[in-house]
PDB file of N, CA and C in Angstrom:
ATOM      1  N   UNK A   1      99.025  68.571  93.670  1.00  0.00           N
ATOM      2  CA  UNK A   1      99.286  69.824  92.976  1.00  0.00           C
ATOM      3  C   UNK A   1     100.788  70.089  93.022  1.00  0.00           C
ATOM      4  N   UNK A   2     101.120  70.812  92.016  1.00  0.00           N
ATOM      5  CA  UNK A   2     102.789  71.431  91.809  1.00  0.00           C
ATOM      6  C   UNK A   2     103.128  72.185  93.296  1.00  0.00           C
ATOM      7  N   UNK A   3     104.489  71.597  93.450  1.00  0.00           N
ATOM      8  CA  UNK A   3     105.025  72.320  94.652  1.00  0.00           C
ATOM      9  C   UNK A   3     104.895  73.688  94.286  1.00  0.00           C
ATOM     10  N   UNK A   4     104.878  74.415  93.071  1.00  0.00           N
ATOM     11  CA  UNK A   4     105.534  75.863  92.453  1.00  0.00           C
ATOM     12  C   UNK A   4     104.303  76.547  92.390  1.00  0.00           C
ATOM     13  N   UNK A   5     103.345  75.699  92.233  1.00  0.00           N
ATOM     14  CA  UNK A   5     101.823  76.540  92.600  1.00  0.00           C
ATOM     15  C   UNK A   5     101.499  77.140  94.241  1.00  0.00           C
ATOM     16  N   UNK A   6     102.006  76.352  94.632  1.00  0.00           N
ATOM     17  CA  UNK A   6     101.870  76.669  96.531  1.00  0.00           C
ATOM     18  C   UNK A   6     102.684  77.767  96.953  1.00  0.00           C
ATOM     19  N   UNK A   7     102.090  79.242  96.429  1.00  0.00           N
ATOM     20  CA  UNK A   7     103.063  80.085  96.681  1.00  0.00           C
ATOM     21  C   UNK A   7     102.652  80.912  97.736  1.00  0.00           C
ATOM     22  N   UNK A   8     101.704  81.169  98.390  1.00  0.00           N
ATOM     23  CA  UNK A   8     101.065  81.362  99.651  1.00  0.00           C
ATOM     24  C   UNK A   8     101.452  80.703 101.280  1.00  0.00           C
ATOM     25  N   UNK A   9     101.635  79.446 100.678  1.00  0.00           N
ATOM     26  CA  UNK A   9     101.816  78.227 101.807  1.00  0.00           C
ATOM     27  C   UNK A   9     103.301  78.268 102.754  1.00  0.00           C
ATOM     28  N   UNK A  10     104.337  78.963 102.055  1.00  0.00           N
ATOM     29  CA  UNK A  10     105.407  79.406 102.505  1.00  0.00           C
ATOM     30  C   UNK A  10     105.869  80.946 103.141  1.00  0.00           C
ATOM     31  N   UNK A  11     106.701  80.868 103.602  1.00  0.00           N
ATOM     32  CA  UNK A  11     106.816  82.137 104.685  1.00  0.00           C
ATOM     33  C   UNK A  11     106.909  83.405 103.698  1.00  0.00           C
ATOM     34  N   UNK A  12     106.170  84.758 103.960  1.00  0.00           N
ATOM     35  CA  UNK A  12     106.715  85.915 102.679  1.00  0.00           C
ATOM     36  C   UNK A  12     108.020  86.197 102.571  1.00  0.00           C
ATOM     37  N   UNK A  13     108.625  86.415 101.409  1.00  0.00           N
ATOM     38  CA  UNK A  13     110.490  86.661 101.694  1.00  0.00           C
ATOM     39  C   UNK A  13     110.077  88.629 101.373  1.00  0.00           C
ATOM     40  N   UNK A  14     111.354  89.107 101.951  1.00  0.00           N
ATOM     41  CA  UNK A  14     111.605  90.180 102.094  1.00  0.00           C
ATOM     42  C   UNK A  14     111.149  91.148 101.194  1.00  0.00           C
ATOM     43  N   UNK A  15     111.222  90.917 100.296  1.00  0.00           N
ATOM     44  CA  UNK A  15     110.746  91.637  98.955  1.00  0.00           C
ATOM     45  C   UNK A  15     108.673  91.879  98.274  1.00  0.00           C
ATOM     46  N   UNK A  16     108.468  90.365  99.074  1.00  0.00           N
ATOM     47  CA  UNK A  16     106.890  90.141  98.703  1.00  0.00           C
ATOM     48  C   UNK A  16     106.204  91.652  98.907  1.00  0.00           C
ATOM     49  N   UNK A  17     106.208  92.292  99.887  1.00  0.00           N
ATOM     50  CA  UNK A  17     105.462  93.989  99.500  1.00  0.00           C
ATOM     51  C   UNK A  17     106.154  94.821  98.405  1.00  0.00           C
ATOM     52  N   UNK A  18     107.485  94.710  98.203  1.00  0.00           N
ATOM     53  CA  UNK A  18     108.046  95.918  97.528  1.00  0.00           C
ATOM     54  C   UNK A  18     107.515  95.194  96.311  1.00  0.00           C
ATOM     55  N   UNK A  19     107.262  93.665  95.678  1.00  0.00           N
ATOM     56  CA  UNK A  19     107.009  93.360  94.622  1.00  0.00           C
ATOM     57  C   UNK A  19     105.651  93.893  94.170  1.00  0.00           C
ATOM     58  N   UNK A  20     104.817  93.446  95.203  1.00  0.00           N
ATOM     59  CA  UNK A  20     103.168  93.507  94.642  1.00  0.00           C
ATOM     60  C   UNK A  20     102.800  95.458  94.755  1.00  0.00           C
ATOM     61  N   UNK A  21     103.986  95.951  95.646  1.00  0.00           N
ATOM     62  CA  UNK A  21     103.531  97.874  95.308  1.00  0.00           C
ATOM     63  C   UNK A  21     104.202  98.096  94.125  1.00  0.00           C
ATOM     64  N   UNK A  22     105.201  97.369  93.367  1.00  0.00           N
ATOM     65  CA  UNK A  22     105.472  97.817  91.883  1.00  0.00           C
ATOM     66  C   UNK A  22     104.615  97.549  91.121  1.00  0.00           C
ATOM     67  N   UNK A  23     103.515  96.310  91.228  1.00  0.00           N
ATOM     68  CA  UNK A  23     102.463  96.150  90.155  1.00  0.00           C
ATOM     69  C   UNK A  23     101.490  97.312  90.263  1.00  0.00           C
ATOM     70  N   UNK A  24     101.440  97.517  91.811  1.00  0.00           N
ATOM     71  CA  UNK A  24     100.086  98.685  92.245  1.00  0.00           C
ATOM     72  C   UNK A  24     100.277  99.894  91.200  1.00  0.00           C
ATOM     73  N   UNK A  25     101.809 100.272  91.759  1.00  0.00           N
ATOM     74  CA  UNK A  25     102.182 101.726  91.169  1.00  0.00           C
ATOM     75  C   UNK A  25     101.992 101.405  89.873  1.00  0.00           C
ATOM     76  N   UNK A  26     102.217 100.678  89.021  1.00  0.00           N
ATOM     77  CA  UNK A  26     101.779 100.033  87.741  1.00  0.00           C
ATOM     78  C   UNK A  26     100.547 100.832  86.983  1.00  0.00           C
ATOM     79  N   UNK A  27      99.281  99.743  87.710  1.00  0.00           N
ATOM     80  CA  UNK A  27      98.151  99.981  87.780  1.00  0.00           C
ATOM     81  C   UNK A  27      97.506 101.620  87.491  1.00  0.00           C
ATOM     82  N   UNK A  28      98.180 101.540  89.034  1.00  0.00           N
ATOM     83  CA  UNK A  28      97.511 103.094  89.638  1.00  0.00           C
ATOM     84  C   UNK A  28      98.113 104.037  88.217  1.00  0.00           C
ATOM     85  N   UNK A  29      99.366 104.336  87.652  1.00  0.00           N
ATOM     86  CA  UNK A  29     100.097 104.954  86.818  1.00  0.00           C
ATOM     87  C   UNK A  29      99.204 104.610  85.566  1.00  0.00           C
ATOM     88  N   UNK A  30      98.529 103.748  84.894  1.00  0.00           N
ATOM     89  CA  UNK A  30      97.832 103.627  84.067  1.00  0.00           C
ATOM     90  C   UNK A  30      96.727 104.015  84.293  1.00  0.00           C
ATOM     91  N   UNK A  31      95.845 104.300  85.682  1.00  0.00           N
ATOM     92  CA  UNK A  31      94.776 105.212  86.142  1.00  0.00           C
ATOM     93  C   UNK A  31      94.898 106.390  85.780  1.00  0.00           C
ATOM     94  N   UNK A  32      96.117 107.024  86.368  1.00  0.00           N
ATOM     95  CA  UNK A  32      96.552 108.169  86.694  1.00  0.00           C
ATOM     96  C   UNK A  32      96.511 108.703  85.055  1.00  0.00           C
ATOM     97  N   UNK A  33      97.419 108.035  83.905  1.00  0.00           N
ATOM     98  CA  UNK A  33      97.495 108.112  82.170  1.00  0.00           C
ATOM     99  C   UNK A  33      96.276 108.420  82.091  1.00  0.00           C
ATOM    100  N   UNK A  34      95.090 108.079  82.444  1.00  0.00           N
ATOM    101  CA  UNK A  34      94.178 107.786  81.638  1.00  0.00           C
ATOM    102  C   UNK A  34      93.753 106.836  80.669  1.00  0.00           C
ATOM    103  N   UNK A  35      94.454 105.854  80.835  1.00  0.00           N
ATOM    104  CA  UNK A  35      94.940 104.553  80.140  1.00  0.00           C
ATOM    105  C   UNK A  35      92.995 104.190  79.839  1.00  0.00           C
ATOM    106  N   UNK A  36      92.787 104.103  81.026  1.00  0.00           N
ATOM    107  CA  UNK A  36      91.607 103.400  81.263  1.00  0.00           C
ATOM    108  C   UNK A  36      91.135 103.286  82.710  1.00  0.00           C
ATOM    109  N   UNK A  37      89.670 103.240  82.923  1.00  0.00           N
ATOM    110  CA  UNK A  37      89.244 102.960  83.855  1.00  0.00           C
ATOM    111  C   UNK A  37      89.728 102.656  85.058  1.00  0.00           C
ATOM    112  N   UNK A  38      89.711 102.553  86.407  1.00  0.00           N
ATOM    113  CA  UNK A  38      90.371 101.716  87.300  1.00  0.00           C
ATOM    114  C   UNK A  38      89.606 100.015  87.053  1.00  0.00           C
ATOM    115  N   UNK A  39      88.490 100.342  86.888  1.00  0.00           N
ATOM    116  CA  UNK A  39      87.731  98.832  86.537  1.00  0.00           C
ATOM    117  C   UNK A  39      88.261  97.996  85.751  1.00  0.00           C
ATOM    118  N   UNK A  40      88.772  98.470  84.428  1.00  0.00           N
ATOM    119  CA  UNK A  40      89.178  98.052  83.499  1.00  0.00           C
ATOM    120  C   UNK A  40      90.799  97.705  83.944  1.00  0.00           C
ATOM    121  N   UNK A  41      91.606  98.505  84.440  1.00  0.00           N
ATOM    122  CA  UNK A  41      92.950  98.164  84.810  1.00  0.00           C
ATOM    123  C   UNK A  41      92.894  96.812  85.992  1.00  0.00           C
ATOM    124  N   UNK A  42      91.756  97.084  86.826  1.00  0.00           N
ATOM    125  CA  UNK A  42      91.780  95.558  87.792  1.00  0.00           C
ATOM    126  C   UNK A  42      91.641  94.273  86.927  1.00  0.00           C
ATOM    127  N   UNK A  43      90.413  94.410  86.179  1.00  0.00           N
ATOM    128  CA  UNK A  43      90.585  93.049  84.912  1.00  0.00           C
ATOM    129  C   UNK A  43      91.785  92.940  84.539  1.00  0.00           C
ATOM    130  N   UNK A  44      92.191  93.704  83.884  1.00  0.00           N
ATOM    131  CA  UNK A  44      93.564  93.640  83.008  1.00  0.00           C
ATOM    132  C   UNK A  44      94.598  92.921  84.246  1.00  0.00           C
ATOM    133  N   UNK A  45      94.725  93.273  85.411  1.00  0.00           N
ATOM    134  CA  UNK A  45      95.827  92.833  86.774  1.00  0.00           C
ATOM    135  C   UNK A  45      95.582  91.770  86.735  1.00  0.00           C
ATOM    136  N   UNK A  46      94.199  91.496  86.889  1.00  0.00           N
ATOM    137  CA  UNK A  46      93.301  89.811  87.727  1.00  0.00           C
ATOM    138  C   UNK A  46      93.429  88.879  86.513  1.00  0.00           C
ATOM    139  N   UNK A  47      93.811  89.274  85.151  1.00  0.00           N
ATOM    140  CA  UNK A  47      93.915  88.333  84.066  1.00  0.00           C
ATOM    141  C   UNK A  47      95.276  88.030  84.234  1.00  0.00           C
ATOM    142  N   UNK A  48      96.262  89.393  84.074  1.00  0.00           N
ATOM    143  CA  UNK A  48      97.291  89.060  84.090  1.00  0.00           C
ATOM    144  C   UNK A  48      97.702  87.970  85.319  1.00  0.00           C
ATOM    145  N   UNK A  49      97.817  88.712  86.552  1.00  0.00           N
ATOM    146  CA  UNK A  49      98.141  86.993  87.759  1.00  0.00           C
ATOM    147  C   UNK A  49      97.449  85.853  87.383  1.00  0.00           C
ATOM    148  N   UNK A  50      96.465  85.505  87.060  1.00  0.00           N
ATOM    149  CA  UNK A  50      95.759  84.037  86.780  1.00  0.00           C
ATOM    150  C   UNK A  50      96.553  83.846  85.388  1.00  0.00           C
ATOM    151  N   UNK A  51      96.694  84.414  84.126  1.00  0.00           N
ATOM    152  CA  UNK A  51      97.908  84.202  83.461  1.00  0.00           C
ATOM    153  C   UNK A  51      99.319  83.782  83.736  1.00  0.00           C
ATOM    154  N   UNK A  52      99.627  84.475  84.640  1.00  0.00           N
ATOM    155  CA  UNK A  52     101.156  83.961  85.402  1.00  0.00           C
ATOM    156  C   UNK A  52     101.317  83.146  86.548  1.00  0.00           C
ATOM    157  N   UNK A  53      99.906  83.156  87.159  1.00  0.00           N
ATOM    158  CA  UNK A  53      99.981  81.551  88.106  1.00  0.00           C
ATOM    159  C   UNK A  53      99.643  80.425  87.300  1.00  0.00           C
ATOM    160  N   UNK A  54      98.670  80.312  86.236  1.00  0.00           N
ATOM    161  CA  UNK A  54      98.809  79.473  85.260  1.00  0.00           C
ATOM    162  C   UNK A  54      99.868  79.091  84.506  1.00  0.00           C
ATOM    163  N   UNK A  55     100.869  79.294  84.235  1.00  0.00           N
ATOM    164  CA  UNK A  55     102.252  78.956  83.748  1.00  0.00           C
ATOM    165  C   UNK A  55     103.294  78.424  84.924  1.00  0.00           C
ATOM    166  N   UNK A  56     102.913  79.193  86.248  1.00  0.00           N
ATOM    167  CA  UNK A  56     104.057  78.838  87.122  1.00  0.00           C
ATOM    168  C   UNK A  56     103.485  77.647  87.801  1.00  0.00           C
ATOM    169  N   UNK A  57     102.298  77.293  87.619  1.00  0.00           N
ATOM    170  CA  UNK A  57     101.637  75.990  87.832  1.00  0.00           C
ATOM    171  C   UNK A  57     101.999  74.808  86.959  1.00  0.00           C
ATOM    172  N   UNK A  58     101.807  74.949  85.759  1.00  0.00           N
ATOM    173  CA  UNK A  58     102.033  74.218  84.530  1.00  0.00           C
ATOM    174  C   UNK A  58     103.406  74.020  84.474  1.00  0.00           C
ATOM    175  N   UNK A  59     103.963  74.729  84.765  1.00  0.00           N
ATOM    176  CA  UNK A  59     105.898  74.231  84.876  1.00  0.00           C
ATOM    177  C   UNK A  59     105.847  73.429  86.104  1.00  0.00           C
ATOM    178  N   UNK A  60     105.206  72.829  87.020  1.00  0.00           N
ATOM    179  CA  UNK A  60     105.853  72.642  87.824  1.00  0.00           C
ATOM    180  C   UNK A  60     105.181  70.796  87.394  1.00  0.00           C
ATOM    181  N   UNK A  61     104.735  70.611  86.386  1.00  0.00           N
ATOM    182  CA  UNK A  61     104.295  69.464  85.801  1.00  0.00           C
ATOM    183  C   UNK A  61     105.159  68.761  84.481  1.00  0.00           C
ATOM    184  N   UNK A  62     104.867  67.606  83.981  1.00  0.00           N
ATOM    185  CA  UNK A  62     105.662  66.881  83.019  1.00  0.00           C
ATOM    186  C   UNK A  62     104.699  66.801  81.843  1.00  0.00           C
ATOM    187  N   UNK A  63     103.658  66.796  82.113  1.00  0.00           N
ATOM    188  CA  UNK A  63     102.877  66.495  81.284  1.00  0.00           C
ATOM    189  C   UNK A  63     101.432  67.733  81.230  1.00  0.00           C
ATOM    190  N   UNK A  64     100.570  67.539  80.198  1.00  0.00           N
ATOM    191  CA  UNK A  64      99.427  67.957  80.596  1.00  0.00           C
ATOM    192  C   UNK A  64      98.379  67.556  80.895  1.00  0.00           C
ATOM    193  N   UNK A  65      98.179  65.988  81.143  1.00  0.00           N
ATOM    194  CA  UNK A  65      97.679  65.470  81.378  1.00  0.00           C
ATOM    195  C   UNK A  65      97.736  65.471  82.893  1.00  0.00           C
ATOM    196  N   UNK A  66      98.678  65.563  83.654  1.00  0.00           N
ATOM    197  CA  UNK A  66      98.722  65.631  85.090  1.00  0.00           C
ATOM    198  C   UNK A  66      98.310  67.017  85.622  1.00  0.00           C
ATOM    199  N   UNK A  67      98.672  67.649  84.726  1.00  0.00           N
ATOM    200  CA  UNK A  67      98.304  69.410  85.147  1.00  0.00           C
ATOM    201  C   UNK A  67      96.509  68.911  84.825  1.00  0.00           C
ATOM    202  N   UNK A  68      95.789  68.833  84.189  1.00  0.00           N
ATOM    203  CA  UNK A  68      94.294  68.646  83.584  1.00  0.00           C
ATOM    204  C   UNK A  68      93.945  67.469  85.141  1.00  0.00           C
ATOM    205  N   UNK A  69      94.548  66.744  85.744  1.00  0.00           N
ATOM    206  CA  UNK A  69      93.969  65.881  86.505  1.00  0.00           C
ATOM    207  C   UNK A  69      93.893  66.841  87.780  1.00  0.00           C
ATOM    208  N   UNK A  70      94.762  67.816  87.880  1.00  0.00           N
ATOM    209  CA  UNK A  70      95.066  68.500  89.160  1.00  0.00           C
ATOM    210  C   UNK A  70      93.848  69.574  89.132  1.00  0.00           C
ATOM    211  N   UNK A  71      93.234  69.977  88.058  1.00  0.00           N
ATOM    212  CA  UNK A  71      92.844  71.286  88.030  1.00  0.00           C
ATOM    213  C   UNK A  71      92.013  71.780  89.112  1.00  0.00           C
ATOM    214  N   UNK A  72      91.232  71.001  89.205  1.00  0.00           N
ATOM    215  CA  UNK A  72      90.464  71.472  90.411  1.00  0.00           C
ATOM    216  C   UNK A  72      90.635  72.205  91.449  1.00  0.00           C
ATOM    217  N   UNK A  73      92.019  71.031  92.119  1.00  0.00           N
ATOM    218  CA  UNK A  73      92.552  71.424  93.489  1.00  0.00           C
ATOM    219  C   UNK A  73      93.453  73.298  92.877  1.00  0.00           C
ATOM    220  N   UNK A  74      93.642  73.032  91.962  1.00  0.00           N
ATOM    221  CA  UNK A  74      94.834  74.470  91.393  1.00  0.00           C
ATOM    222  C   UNK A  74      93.742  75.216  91.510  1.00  0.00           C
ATOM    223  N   UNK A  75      92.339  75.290  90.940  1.00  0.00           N
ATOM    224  CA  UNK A  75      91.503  76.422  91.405  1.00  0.00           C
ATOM    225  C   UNK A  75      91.210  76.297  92.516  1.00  0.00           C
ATOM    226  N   UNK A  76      90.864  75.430  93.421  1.00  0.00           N
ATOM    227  CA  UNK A  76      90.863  75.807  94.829  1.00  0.00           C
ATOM    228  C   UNK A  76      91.547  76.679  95.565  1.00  0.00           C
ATOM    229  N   UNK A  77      92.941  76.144  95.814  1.00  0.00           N
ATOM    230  CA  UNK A  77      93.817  76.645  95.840  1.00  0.00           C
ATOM    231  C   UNK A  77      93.976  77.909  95.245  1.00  0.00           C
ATOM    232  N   UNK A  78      94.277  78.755  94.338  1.00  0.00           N
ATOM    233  CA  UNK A  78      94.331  80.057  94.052  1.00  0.00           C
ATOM    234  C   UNK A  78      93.095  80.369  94.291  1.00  0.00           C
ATOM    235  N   UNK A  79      91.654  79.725  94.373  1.00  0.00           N
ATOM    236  CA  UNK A  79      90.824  80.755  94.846  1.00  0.00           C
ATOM    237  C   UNK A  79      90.580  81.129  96.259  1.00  0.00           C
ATOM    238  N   UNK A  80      90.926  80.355  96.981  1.00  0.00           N
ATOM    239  CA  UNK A  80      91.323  80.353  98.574  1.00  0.00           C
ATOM    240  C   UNK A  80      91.907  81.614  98.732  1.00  0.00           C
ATOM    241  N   UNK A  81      93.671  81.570  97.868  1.00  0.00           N
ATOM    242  CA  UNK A  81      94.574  81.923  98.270  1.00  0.00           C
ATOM    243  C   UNK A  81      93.694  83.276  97.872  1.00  0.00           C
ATOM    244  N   UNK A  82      93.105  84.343  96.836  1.00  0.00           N
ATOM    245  CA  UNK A  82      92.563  85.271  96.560  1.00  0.00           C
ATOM    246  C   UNK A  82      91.803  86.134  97.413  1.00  0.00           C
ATOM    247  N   UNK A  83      90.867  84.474  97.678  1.00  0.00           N
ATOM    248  CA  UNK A  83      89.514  85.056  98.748  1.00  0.00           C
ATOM    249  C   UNK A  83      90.382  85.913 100.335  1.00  0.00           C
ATOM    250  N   UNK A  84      91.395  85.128 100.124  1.00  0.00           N
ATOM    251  CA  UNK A  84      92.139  85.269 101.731  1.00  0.00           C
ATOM    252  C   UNK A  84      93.067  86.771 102.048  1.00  0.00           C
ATOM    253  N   UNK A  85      93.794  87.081 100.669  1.00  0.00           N
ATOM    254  CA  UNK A  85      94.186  88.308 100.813  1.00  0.00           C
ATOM    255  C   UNK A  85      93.102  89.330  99.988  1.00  0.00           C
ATOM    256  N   UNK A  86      92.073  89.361  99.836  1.00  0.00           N
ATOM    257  CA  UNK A  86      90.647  90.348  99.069  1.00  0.00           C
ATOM    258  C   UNK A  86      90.671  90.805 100.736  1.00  0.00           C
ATOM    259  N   UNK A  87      89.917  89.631 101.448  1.00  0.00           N
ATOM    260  CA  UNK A  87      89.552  89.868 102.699  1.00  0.00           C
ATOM    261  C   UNK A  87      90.425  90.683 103.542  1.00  0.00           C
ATOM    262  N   UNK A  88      91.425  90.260 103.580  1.00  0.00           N
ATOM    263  CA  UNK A  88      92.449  90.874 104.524  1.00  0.00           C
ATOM    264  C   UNK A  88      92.647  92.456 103.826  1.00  0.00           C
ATOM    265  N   UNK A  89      92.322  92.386 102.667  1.00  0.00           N
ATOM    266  CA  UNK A  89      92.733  94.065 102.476  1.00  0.00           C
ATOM    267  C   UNK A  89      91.703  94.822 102.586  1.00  0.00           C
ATOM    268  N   UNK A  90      90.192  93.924 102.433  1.00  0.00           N
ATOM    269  CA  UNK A  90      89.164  95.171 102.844  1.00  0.00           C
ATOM    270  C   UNK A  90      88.774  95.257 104.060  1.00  0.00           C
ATOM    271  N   UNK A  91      89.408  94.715 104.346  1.00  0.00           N
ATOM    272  CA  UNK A  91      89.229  94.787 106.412  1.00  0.00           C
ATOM    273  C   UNK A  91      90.521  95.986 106.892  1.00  0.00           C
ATOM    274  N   UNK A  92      91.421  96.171 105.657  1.00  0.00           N
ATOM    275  CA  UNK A  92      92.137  97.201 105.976  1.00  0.00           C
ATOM    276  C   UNK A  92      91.348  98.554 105.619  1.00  0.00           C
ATOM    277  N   UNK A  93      90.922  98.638 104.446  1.00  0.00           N
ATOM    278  CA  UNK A  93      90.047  99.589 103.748  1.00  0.00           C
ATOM    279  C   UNK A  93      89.141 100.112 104.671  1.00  0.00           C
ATOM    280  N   UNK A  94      88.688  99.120 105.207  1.00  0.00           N
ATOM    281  CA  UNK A  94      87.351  99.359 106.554  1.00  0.00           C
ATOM    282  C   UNK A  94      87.760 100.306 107.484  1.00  0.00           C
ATOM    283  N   UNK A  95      89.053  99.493 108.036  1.00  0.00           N
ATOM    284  CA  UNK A  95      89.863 100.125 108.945  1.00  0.00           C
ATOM    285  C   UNK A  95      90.121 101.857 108.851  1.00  0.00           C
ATOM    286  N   UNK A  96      90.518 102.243 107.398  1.00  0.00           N
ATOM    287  CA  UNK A  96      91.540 102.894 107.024  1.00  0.00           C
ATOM    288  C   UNK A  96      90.787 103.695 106.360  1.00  0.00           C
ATOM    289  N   UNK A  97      89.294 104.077 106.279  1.00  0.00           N
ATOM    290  CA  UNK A  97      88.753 104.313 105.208  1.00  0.00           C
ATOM    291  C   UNK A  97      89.104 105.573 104.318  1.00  0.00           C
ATOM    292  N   UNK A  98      89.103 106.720 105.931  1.00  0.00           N
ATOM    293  CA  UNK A  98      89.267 107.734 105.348  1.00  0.00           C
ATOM    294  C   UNK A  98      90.609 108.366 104.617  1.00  0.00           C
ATOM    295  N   UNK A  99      91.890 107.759 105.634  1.00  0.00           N
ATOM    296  CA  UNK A  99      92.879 107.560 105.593  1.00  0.00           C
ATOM    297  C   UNK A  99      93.137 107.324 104.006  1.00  0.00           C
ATOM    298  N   UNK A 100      93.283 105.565 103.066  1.00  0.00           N
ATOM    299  CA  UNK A 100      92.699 105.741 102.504  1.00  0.00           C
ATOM    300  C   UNK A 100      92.607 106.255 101.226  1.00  0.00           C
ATOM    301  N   UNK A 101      91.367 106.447 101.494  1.00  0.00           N
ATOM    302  CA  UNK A 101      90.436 106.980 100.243  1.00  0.00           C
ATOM    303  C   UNK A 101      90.153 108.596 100.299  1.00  0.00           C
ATOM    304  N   UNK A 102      89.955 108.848 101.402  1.00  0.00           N
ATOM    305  CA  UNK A 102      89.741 110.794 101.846  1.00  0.00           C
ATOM    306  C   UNK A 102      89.980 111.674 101.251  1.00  0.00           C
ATOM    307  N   UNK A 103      91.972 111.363 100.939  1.00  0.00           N
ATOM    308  CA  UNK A 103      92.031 112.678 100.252  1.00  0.00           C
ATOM    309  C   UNK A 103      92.416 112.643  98.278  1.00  0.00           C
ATOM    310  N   UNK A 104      91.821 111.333  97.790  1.00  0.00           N
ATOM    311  CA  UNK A 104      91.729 110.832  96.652  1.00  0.00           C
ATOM    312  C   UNK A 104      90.661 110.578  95.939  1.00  0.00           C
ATOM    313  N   UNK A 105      89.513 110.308  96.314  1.00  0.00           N
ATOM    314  CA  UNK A 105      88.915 109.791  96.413  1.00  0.00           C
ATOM    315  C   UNK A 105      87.763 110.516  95.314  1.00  0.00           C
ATOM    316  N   UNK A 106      87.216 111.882  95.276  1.00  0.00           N
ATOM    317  CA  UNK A 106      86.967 112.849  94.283  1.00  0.00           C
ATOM    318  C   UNK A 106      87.781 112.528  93.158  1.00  0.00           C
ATOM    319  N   UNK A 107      89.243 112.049  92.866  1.00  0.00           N
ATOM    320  CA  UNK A 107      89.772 111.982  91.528  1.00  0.00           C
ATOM    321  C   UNK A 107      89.871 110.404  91.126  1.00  0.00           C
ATOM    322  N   UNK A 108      88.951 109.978  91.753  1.00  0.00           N
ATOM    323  CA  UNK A 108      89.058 107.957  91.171  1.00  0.00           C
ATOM    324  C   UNK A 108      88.014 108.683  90.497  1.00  0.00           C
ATOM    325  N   UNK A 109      88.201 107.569  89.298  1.00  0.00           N
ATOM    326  CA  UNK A 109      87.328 107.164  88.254  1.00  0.00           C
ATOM    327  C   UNK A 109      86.708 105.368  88.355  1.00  0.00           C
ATOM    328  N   UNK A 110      85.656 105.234  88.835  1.00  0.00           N
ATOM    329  CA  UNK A 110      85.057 104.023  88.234  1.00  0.00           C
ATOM    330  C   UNK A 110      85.527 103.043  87.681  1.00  0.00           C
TER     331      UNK A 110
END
C-alpha cells in the first residue's frame, strides 16, 4: 500500500485536533443552520473523508492498476483505522455522557 495512505501509522503532529474540531465545528454549524439532519451531515462527513483518503491514496501510486491490486489492504486499512478511533470516542461518550450530551441534548435533531 501507498506510504501516503498510512496516515494513522505515524506520530499525531500538533495541529491533528485543531484540524479534525474545524471539520466538527463545520458539521455541527450545518446542524445548528438547519442545513440538515445531524444523520444526514455524518453521511455527507463519512463520504467526504473516504473521498479524500481515496485521492490521497491514489496519488501515492503510478498507475491504476497498482492502486486496483492494493485495494483490499487500502480498505483494511482505513477500516481498521475508523473502527479504532469510532471506538475510542464512544468510550469517551460513555465516559462523558452527561457532560457531553446533558446540556444539548433536548436540541439534537436525529
Amino acid at each position: 500500500m501507498a506510504e501516503e495512505a498510512k496516515t494513522q501509522e505515524a506520530p499525531l503532529d500538533e495541529n491533528f485536533y485543531n484540524r479534525a474540531d474545524g471539520f466538527i465545528n463545520l458539521a455541527n454549524q450545518a446542524v445548528t443552520d438547519e442545513e440538515a439532519t445531524a444523520g444526514q451531515i455524518a453521511n455527507s462527513f463519512m463520504f467526504a473523508a473516504s473521498r479524500f483518503n481515496a485521492w490521497v491514496t491514489a496519488a501515492g501510486y503510478q498507475k491504476g492498476e497498482d492502486l486496483a491490486k492494493e485495494k483490499e489492504a487500502i480498505l483494511e486499512f482505513f477500516t481498521e483505522q475508523y473502527r479504532l478511533m469510532l471506538s475510542e470516542n464512544i468510550d469517551s461518550y460513555v465516559t462523558n455522557f452527561s457532560e457531553y450530551l446533558g446540556y444539548s441534548k433536548e436540541n439534537f435533531k436525529k
